[in-house]
PDB file of N, CA and C in Angstrom:
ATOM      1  N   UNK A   1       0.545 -78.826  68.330  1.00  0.00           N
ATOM      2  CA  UNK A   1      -0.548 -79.593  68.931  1.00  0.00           C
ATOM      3  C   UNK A   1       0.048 -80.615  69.894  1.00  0.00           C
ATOM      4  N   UNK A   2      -0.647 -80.506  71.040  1.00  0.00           N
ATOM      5  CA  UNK A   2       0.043 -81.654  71.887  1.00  0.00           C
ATOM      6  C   UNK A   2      -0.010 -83.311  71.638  1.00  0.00           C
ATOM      7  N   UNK A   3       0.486 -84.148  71.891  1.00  0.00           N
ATOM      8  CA  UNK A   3       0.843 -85.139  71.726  1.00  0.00           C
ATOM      9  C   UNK A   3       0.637 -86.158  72.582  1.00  0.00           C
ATOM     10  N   UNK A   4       1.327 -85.675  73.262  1.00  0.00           N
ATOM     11  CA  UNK A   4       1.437 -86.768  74.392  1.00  0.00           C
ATOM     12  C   UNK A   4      -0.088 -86.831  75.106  1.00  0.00           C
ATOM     13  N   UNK A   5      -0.062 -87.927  76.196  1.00  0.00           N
ATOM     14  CA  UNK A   5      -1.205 -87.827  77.147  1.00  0.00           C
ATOM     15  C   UNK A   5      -0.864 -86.785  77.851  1.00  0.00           C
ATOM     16  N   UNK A   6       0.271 -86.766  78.675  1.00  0.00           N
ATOM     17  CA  UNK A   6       0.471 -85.825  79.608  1.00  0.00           C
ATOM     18  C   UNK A   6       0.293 -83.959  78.844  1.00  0.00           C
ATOM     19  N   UNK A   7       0.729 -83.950  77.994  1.00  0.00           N
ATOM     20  CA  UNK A   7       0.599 -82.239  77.229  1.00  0.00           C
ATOM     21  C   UNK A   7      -0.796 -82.322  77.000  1.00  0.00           C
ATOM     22  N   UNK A   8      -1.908 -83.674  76.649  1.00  0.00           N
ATOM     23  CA  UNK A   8      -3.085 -83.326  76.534  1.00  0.00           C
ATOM     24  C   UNK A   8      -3.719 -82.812  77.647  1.00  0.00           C
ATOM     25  N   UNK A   9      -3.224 -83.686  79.027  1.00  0.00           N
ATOM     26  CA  UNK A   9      -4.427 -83.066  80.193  1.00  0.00           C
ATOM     27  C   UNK A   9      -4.258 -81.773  80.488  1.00  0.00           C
ATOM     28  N   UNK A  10      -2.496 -81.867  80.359  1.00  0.00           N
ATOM     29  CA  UNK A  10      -1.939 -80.123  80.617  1.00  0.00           C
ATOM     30  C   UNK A  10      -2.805 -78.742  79.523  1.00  0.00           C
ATOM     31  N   UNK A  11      -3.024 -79.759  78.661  1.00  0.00           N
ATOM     32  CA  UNK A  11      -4.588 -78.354  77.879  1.00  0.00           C
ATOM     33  C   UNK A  11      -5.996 -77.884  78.586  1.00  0.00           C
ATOM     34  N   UNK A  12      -6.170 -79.422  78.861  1.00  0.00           N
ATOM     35  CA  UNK A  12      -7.553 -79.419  79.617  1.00  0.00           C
ATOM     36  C   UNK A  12      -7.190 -78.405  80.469  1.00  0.00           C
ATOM     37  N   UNK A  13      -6.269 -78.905  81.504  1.00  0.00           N
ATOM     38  CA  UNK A  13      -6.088 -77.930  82.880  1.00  0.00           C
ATOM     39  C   UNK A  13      -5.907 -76.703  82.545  1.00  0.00           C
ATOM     40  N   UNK A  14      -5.339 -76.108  81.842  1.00  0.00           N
ATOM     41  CA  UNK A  14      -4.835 -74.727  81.598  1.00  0.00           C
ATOM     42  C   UNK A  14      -6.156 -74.424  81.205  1.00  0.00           C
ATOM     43  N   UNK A  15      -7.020 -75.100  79.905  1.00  0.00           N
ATOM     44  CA  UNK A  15      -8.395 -74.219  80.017  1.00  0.00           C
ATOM     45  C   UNK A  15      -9.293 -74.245  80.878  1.00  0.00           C
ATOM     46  N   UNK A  16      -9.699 -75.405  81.386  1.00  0.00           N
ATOM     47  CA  UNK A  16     -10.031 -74.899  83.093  1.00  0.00           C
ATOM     48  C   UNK A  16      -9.888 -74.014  83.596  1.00  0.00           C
ATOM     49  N   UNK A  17      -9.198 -73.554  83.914  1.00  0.00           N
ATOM     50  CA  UNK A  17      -8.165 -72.663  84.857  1.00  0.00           C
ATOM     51  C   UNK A  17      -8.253 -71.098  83.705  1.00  0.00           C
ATOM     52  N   UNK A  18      -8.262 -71.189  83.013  1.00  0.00           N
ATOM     53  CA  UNK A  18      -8.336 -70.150  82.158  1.00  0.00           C
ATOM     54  C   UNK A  18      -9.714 -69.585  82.308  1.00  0.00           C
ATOM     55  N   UNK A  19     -10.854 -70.515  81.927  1.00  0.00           N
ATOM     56  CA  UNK A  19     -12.169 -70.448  82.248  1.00  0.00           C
ATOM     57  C   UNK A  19     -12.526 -69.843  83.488  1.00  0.00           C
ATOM     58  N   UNK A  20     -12.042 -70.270  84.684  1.00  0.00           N
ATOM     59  CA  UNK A  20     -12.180 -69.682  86.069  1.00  0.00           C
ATOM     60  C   UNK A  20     -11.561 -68.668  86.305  1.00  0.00           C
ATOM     61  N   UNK A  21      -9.967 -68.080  86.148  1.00  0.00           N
ATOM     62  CA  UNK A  21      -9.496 -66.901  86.423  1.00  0.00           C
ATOM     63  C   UNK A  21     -10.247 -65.275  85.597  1.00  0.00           C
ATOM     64  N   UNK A  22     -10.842 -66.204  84.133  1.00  0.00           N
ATOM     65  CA  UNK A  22     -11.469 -65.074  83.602  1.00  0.00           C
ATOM     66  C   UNK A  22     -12.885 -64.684  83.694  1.00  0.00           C
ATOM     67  N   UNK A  23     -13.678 -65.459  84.810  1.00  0.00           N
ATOM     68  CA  UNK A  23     -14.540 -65.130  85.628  1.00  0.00           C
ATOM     69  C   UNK A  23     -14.345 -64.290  86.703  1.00  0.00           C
ATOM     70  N   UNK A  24     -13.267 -64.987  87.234  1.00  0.00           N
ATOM     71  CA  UNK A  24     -13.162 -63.878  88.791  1.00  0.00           C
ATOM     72  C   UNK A  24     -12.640 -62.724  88.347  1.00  0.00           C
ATOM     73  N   UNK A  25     -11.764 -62.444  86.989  1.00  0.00           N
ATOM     74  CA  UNK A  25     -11.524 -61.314  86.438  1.00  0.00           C
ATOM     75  C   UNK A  25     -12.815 -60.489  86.200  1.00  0.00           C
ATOM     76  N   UNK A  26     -13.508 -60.985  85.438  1.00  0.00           N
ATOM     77  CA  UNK A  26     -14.394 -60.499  85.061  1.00  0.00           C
ATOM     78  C   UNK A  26     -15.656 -59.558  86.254  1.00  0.00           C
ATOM     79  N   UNK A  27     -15.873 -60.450  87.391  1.00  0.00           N
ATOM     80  CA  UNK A  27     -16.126 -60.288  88.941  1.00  0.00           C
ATOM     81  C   UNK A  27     -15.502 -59.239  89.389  1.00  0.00           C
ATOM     82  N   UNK A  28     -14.196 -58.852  89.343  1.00  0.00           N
ATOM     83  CA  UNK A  28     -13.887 -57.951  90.221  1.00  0.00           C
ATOM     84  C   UNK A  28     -13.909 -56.668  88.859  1.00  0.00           C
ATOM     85  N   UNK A  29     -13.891 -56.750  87.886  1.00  0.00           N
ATOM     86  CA  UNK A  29     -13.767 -55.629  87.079  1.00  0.00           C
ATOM     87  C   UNK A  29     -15.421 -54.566  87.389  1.00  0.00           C
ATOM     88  N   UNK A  30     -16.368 -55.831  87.533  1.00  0.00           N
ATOM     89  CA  UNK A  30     -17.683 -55.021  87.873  1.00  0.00           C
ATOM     90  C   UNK A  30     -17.539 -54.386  89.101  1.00  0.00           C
ATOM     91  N   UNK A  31     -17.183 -55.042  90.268  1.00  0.00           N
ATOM     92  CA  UNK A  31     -16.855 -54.315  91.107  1.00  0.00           C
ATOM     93  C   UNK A  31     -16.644 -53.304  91.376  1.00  0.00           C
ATOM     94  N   UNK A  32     -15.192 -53.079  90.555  1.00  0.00           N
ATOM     95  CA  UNK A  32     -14.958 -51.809  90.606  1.00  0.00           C
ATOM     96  C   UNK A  32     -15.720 -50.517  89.698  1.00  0.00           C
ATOM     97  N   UNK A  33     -16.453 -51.030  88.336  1.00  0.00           N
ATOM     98  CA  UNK A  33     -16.944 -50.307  87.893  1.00  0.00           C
ATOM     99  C   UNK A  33     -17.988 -49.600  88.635  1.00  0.00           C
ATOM    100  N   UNK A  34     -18.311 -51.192  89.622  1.00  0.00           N
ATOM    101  CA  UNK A  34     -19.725 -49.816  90.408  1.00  0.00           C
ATOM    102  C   UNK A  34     -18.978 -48.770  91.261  1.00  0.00           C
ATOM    103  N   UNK A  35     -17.860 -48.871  91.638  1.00  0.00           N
ATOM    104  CA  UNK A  35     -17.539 -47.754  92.490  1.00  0.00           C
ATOM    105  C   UNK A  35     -17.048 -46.712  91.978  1.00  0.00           C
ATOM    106  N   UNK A  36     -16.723 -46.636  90.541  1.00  0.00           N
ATOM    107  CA  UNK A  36     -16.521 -45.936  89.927  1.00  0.00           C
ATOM    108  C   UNK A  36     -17.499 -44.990  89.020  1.00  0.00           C
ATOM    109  N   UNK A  37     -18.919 -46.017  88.817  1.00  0.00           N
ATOM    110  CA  UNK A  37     -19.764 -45.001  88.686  1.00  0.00           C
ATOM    111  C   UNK A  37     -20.673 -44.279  89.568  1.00  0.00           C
ATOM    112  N   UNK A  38     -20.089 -44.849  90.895  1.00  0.00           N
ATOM    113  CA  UNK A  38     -20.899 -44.252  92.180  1.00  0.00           C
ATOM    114  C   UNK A  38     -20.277 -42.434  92.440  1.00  0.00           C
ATOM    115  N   UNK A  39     -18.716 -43.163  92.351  1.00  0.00           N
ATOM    116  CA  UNK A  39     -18.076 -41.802  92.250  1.00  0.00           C
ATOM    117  C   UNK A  39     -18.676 -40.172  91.125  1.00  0.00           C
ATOM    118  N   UNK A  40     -18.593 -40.980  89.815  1.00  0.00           N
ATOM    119  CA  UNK A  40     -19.052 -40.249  88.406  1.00  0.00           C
ATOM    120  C   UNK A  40     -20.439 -39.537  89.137  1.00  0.00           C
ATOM    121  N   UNK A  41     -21.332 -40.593  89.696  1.00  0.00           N
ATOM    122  CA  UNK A  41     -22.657 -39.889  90.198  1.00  0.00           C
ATOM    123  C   UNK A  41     -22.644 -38.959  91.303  1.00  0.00           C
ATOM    124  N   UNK A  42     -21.072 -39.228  92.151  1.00  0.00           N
ATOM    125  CA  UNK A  42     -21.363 -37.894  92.998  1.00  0.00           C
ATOM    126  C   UNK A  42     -22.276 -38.411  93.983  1.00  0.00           C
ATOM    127  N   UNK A  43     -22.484 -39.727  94.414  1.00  0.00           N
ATOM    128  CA  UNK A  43     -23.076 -40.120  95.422  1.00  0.00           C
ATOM    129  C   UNK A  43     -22.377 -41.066  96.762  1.00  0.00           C
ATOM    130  N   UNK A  44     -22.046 -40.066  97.935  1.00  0.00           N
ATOM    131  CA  UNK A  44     -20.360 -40.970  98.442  1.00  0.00           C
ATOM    132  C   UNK A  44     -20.871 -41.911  99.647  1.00  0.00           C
ATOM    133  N   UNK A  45     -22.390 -42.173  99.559  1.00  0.00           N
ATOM    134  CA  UNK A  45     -22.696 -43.203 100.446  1.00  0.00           C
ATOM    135  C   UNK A  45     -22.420 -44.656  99.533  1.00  0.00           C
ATOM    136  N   UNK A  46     -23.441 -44.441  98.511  1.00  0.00           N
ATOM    137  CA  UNK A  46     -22.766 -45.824  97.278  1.00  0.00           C
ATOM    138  C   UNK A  46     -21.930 -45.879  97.075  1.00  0.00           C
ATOM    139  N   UNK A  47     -20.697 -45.001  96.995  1.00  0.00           N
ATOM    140  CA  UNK A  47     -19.176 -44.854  96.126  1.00  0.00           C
ATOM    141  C   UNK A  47     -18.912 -45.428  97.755  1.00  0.00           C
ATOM    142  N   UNK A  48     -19.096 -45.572  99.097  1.00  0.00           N
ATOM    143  CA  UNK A  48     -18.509 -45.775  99.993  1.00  0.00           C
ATOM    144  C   UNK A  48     -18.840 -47.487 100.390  1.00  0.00           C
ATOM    145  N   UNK A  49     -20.160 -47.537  99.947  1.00  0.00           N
ATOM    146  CA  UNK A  49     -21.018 -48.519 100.212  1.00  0.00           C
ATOM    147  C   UNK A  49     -20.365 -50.265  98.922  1.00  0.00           C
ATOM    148  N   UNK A  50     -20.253 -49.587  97.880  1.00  0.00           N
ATOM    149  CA  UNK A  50     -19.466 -50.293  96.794  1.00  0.00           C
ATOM    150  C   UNK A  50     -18.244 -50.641  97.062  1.00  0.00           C
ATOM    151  N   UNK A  51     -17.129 -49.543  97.470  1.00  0.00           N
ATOM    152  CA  UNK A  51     -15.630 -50.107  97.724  1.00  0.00           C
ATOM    153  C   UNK A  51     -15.881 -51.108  98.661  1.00  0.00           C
ATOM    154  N   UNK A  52     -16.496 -50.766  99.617  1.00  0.00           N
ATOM    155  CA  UNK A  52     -16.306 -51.737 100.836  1.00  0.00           C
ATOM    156  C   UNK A  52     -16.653 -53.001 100.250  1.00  0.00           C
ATOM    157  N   UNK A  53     -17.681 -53.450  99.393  1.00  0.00           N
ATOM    158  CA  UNK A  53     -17.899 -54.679  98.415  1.00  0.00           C
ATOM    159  C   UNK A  53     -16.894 -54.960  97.868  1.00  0.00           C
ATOM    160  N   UNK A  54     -16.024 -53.906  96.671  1.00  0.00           N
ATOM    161  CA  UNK A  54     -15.200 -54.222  96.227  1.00  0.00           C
ATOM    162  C   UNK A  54     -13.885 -54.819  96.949  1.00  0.00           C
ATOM    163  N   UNK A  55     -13.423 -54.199  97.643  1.00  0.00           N
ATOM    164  CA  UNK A  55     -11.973 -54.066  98.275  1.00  0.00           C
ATOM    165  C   UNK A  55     -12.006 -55.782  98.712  1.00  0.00           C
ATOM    166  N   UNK A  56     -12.556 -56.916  99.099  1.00  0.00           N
ATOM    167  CA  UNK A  56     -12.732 -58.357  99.677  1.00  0.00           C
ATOM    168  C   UNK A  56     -12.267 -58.661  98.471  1.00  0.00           C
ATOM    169  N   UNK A  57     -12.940 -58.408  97.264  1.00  0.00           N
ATOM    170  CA  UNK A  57     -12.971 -59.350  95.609  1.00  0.00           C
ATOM    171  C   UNK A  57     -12.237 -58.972  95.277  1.00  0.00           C
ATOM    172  N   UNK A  58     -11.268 -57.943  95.255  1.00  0.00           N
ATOM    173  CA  UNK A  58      -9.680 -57.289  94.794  1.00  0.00           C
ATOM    174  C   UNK A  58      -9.002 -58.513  95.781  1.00  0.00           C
ATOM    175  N   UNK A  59      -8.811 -58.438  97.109  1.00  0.00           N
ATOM    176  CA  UNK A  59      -7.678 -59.372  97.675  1.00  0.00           C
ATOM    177  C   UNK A  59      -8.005 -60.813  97.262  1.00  0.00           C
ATOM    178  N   UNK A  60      -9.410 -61.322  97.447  1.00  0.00           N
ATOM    179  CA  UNK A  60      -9.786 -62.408  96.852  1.00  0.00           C
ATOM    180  C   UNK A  60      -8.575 -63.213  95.888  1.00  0.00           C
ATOM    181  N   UNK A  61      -8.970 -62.369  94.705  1.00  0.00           N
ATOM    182  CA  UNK A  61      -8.026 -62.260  93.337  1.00  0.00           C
ATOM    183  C   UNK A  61      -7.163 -62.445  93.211  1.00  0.00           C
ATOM    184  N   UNK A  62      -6.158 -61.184  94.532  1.00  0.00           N
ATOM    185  CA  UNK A  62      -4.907 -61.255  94.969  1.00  0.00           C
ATOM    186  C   UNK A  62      -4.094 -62.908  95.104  1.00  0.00           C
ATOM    187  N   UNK A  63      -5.221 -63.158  96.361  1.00  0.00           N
ATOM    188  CA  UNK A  63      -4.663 -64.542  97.026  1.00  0.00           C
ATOM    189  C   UNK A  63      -4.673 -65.692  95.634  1.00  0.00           C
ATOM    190  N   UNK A  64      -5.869 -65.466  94.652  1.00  0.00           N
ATOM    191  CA  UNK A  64      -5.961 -67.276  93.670  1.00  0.00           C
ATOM    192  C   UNK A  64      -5.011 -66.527  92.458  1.00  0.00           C
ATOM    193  N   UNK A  65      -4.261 -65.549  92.765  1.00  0.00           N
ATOM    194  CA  UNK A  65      -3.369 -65.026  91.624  1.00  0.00           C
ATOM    195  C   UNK A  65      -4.234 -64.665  90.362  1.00  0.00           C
ATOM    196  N   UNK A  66      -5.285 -64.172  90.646  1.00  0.00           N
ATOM    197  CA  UNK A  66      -5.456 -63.346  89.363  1.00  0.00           C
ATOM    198  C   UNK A  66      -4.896 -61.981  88.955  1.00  0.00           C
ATOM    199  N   UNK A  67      -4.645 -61.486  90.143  1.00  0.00           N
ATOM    200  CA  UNK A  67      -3.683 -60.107  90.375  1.00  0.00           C
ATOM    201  C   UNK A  67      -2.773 -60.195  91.266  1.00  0.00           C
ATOM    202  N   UNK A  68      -1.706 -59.284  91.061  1.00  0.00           N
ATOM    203  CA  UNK A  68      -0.604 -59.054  91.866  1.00  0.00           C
ATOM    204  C   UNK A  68      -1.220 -58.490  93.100  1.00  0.00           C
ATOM    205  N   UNK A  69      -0.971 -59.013  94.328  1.00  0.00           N
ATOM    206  CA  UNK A  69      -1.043 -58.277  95.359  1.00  0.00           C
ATOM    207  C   UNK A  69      -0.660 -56.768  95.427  1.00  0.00           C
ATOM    208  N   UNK A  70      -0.059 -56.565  95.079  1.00  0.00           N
ATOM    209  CA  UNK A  70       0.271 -55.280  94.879  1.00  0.00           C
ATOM    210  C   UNK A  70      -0.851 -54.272  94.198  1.00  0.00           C
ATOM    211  N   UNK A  71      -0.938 -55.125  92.780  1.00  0.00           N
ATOM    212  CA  UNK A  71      -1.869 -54.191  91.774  1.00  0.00           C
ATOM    213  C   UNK A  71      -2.997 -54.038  92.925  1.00  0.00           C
ATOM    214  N   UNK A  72      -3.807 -54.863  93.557  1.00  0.00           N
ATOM    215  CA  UNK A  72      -5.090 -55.147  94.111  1.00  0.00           C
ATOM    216  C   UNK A  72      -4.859 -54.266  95.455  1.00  0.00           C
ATOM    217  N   UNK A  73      -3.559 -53.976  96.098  1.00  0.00           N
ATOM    218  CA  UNK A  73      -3.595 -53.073  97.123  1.00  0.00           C
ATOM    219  C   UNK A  73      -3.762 -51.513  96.560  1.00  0.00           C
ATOM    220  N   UNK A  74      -3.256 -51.397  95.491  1.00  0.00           N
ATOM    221  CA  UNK A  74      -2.932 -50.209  94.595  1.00  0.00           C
ATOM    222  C   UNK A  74      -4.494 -49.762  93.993  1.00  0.00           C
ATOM    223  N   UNK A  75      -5.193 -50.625  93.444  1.00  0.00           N
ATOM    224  CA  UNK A  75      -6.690 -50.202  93.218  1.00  0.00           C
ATOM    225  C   UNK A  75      -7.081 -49.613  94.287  1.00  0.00           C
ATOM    226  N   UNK A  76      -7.473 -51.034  95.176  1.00  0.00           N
ATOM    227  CA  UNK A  76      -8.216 -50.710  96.778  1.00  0.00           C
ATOM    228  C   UNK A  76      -7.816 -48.648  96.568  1.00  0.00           C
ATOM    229  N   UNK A  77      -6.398 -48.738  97.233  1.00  0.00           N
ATOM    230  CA  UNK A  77      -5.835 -47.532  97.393  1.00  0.00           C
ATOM    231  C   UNK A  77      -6.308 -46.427  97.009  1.00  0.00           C
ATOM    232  N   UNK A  78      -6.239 -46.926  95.913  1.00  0.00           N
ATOM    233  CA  UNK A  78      -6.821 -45.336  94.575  1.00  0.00           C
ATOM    234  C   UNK A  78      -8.369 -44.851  94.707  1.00  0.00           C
ATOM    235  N   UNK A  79      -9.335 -45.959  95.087  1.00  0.00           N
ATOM    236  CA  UNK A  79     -10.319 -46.278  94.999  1.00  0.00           C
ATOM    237  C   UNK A  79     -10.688 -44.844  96.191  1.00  0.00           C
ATOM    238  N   UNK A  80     -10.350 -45.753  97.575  1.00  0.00           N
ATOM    239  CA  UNK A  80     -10.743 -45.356  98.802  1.00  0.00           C
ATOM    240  C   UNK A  80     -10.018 -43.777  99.226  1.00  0.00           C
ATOM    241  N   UNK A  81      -9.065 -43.366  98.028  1.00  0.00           N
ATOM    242  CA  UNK A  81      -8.718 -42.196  98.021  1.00  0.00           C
ATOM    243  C   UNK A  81      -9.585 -41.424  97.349  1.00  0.00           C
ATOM    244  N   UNK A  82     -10.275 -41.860  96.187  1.00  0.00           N
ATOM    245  CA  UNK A  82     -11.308 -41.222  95.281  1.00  0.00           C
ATOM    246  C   UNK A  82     -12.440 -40.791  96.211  1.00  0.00           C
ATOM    247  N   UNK A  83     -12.847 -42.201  97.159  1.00  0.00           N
ATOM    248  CA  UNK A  83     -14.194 -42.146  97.259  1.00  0.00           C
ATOM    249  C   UNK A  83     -13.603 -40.778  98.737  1.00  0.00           C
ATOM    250  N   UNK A  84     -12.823 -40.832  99.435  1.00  0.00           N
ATOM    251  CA  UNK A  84     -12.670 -39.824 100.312  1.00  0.00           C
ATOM    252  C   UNK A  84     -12.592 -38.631 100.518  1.00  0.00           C
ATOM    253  N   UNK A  85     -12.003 -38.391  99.024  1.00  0.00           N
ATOM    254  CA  UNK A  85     -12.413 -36.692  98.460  1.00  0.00           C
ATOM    255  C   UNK A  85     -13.330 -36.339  98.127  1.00  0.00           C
ATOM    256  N   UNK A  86     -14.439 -37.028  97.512  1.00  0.00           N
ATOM    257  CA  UNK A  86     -15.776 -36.847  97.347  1.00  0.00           C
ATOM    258  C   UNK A  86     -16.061 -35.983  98.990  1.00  0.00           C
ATOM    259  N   UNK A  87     -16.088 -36.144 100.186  1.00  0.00           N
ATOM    260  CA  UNK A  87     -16.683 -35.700 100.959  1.00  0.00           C
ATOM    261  C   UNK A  87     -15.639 -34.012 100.967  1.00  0.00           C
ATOM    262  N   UNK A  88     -15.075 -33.886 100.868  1.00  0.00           N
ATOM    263  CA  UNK A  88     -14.430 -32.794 100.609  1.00  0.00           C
ATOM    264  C   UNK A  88     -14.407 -31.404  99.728  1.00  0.00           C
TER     265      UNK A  88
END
């Protein structure tokens, strides 16, 4: 248990901050679910119409470090490869 003043605010802040990253987590996970059940439905105007929503709230993320830039280029990626074979 913290002690000090200073280890106390350092709780506050971390749950703060905990509170907010697992919102915008939470934010981009829907995201992607809609494009993923746009895909499942076989409908590639929504599955096209959704990434393009999604893909902003992935880098979003990226930039306040909720994800690795990387991971969030790597979704995008996978995503806009999914939704492109659909027309195929």
């Amino acid at each position: 248990m913290a002690n000090t003043t200073s280890a106390k605010k350092a709780t506050r802040k971390i749950a703060a901050r905990t509170a907010v990253n697992k919102s915008r987590r939470s934010r981009v996970r829907n995201f992607i679910r809609k494009v993923e059940e746009a895909i499942a439905a076989g409908d590639q105007a929504v599955a096209a119409a959704a990434l393009k929503a999604a893909q902003p709230e992935l880098m979003r993320a990226a930039t306040k470090g909720v994800l690795h830039s990387n991971t969030a280029s790597r979704k995008v990626s996978r995503l806009a490869g999914r939704v492109k074979a659909m027309t195929a």
